[in-house]
Protein backbone atom coordinates (compact mmCIF):
# COMPACT_ATOMS: atom_id res chain seq x y z
CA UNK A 1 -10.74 22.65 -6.36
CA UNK A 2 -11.80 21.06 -9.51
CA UNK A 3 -12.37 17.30 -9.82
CA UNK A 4 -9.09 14.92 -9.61
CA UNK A 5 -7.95 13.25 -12.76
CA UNK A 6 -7.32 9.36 -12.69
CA UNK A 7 -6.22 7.08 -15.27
CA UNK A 8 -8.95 5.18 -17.65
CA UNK A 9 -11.24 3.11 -16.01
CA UNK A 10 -10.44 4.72 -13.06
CA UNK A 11 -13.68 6.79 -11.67
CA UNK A 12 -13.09 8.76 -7.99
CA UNK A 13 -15.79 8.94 -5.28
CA UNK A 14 -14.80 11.91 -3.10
CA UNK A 15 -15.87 12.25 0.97
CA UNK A 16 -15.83 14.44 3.45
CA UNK A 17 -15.79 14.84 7.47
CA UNK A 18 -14.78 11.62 9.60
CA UNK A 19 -16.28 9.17 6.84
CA UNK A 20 -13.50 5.91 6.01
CA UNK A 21 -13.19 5.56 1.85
CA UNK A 22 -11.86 2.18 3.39
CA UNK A 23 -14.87 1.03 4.58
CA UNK A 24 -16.99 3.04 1.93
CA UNK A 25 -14.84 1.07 -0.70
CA UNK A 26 -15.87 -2.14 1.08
CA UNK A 27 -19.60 -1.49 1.26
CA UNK A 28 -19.64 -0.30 -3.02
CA UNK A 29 -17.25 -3.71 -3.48
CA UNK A 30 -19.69 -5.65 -2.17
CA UNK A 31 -22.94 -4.29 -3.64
CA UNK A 32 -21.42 -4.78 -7.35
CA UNK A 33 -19.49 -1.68 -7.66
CA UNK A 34 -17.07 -1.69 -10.96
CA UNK A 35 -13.19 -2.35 -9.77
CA UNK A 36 -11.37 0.79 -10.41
CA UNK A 37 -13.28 2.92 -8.07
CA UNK A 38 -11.23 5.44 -6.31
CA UNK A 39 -12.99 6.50 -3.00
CA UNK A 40 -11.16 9.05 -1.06
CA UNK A 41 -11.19 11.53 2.28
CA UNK A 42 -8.62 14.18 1.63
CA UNK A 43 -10.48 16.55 4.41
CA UNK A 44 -7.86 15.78 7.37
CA UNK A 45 -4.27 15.72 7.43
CA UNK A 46 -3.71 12.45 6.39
CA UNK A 47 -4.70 11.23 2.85
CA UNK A 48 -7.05 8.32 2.97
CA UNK A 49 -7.65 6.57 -0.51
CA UNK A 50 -8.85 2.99 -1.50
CA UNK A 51 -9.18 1.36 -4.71
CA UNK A 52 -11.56 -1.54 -5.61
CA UNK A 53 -9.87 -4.24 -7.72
CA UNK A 54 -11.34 -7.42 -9.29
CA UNK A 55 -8.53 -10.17 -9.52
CA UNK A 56 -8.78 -12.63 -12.10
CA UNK A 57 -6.37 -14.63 -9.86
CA UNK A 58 -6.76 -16.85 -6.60
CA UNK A 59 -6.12 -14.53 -3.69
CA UNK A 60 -2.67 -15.66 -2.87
CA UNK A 61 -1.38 -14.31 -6.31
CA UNK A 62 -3.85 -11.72 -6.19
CA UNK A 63 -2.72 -10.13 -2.36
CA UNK A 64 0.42 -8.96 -4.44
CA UNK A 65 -1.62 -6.02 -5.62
CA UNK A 66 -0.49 -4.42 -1.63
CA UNK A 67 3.25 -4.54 -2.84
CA UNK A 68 2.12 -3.38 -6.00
CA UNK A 69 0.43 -0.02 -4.64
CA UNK A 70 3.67 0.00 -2.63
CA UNK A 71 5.41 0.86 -5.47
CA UNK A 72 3.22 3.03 -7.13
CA UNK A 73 3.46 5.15 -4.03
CA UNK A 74 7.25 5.09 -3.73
CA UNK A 75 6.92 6.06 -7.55
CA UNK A 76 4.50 8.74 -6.82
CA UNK A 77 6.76 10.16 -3.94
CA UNK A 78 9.55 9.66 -6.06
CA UNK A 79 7.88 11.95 -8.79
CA UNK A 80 6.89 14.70 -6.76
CA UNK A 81 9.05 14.89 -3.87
CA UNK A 82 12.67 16.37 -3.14
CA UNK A 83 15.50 13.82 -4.22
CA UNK A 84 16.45 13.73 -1.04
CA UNK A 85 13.01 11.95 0.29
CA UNK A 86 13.70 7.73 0.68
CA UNK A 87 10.78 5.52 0.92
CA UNK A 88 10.84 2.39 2.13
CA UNK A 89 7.73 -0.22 2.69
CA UNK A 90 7.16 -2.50 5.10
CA UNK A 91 6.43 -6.29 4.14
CA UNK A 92 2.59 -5.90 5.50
CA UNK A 93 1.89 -2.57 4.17
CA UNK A 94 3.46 -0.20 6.38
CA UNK A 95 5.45 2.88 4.61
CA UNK A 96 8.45 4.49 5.76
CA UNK A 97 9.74 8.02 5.14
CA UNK A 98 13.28 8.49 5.73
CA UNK A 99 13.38 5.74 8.38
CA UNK A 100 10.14 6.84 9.96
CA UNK A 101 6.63 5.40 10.05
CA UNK A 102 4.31 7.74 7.58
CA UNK A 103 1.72 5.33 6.99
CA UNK A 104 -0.05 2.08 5.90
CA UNK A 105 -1.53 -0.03 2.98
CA UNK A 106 -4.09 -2.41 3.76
CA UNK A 107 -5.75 -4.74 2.50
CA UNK A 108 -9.28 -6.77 2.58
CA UNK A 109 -11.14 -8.97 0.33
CA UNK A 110 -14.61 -11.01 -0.22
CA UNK A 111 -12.48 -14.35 0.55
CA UNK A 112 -9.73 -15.06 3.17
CA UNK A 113 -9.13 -18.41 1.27
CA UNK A 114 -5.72 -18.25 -0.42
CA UNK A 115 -6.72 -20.95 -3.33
CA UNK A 116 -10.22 -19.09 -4.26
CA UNK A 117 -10.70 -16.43 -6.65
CA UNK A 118 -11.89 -13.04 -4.66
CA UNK A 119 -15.17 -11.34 -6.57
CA UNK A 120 -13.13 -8.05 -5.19
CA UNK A 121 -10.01 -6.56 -3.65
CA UNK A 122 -9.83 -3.58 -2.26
CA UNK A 123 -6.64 -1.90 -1.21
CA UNK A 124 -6.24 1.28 1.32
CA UNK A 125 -3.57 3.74 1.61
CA UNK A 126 -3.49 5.78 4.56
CA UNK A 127 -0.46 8.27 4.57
CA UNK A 128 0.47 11.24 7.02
CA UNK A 129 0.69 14.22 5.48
CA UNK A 130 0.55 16.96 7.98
CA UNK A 131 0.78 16.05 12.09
CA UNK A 132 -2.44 16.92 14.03
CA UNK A 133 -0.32 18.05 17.16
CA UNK A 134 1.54 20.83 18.44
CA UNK A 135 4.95 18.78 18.34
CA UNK A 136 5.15 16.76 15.54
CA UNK A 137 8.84 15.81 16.25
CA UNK A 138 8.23 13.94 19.42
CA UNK A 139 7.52 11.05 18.30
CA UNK A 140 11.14 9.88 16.22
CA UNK A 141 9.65 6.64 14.85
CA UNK A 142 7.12 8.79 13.40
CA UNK A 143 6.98 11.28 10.61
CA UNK A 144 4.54 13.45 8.30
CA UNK A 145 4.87 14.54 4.36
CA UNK A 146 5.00 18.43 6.03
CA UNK A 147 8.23 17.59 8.21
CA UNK A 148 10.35 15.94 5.18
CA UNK A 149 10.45 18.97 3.28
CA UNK A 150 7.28 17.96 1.07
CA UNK A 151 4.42 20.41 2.50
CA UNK A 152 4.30 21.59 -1.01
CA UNK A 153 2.87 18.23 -1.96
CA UNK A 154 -1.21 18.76 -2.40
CA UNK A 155 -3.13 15.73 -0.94
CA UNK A 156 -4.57 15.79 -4.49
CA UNK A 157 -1.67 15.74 -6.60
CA UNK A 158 0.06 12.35 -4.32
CA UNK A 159 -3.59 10.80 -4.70
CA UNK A 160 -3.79 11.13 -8.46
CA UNK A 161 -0.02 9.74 -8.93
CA UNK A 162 -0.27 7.24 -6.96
CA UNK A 163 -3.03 5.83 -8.75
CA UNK A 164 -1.32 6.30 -11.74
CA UNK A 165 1.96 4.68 -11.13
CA UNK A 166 -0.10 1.66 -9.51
CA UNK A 167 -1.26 1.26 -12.52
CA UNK A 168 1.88 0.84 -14.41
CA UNK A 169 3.25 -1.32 -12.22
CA UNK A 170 0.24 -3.42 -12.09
CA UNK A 171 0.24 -3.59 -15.73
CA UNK A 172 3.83 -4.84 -15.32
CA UNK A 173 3.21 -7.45 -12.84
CA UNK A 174 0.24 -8.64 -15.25
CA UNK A 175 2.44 -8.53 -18.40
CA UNK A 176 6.11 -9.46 -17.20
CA UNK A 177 4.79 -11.34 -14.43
CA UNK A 178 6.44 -11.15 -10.61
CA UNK A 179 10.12 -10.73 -11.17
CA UNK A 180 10.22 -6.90 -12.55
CA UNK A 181 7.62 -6.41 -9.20
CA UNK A 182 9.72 -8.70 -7.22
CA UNK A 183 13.61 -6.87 -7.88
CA UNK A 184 12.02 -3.48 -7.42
CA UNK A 185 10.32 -4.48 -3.78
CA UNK A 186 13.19 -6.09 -2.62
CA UNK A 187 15.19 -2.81 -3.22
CA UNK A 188 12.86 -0.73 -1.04
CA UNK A 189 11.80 -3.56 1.22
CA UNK A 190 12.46 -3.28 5.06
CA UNK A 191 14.34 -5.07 6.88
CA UNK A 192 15.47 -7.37 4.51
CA UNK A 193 18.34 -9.84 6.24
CA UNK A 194 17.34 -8.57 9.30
CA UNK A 195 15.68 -10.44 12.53
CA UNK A 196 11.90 -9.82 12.97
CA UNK A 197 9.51 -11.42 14.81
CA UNK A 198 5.68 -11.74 12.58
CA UNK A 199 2.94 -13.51 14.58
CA UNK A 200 5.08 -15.36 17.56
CA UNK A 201 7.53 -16.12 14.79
CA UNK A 202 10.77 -15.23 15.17
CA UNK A 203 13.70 -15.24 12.63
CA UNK A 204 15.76 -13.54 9.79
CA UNK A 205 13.57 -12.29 6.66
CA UNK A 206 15.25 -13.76 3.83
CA UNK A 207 13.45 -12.66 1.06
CA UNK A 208 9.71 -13.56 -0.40
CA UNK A 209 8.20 -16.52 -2.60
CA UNK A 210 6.81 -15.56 -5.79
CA UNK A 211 3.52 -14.76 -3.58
CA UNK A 212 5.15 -12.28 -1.43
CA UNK A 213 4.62 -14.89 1.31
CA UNK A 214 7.31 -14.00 4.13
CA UNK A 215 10.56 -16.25 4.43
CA UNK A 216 11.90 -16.45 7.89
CA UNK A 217 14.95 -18.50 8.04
CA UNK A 218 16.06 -20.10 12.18
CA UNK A 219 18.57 -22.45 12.75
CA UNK A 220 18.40 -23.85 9.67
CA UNK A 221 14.91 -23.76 8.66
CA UNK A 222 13.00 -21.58 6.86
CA UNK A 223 9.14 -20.68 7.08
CA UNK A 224 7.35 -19.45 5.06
CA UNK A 225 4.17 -16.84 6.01
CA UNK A 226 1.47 -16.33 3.35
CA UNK A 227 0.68 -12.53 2.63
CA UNK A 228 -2.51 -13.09 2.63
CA UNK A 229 -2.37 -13.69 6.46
CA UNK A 230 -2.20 -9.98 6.53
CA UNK A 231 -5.59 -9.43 4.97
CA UNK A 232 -8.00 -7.43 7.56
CA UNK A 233 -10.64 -9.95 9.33
């Protein structure tokens, strides 16, 4: 297989076996390594990628890069996959496949203070591409790239466009600023008007501040949950 292709400034560390690019990526962020390193496990049957970023923002503004690679996936998917494929994405980072759980972004960072600038940011997509058991329909919550008519989709191919859309739509949210980011989430966001229930809190998701922090609305009131709450400890 030759070597992926990302975007400028964009360099890919391949591994192999059960190694985590999530917690490789974590490990290179923190000795120094440049943001726009792409480490990545495509040896299983789910694709495991992170990407180290350097935000020149406080965290709070910077935790919208997880939306962000949201869309870059749904782009991605959108690019490659049958028209009849809908993606949706969770408000922390999970992804839905035609209504079905297919996988997560996550998030973690050298700061879990929402005013301070993070020296890095690194975001992880994990996403199901082939099921690891005998019945991969047992589970109806649950679904893999192979069983939504997508098995012709390489593990290479997502990997490279997703980076590649991310990057456009990063370059958006840095240019235009949130609202472009903001009216494309909101279309693909899940449920969106609906009641959900986020750390003990219960109440209808109304929509997001320009953060991406949560709004639940109850009786009246409305609270409001800081993305950044969903960073990894």
């Amino acid at each position: 297989m030759s070597a992926l292709q990302f975007p400028p400034l964009f360099t890919g560390e391949p591994l192999k076996g059960p190694a985590d690019p999530f917690d490789r990526a974590i490990a290179l962020a923190i000795s120094g390594t440049d943001a726009g390193t792409v480490v990545y496990n495509l040896s299983g049957p789910q694709l495991k990628a992170s990407v180290i970023f350097a935000p020149e923002k406080p965290l709070e503004e910077a935790m919208a890069a997880l939306p962000v690679c949201g869309l870059g996936l749904q782009a991605a998917l959108g690019a490659l996959a049958p028209p009849e494929v809908a993606v949706h994405l969770d408000w922390d980072g999970g992804i839905r496949v035609n209504g079905a759980a297919c996988g997560r972004l996550r998030a973690k960072s050298s700061t879990a203070i929402p005013q301070v600038e993070p020296d890095w940011l690194v975001i992880g997509l994990e996403l199901d591409m082939e099921s690891p058991k005998d019945n991969p329909g047992a589970d109806p919550d649950r679904t893999f790239l192979s069983e939504e008519g997508c098995a012709d989709i390489s593990a290479g191919q997502l990997l490279e466009a997703w980076v590649r859309h991310s990057l456009y739509w990063i370059n958006r949210w840095l240019d235009e600023g949130p609202r472009p980011v903001h009216d494309t989430w909101r279309a693909l966001a899940r449920d969106m008007g609906e009641p959900v229930e986020i750390d003990g809190t219960r109440g209808t998701f109304v929509g997001v501040d320009e953060n991406f922090g949560m709004l639940l609305r109850q009786d009246g009131d409305t609270t409001l949950i800081p993305l950044s709450t969903r960073l990894e400890a």
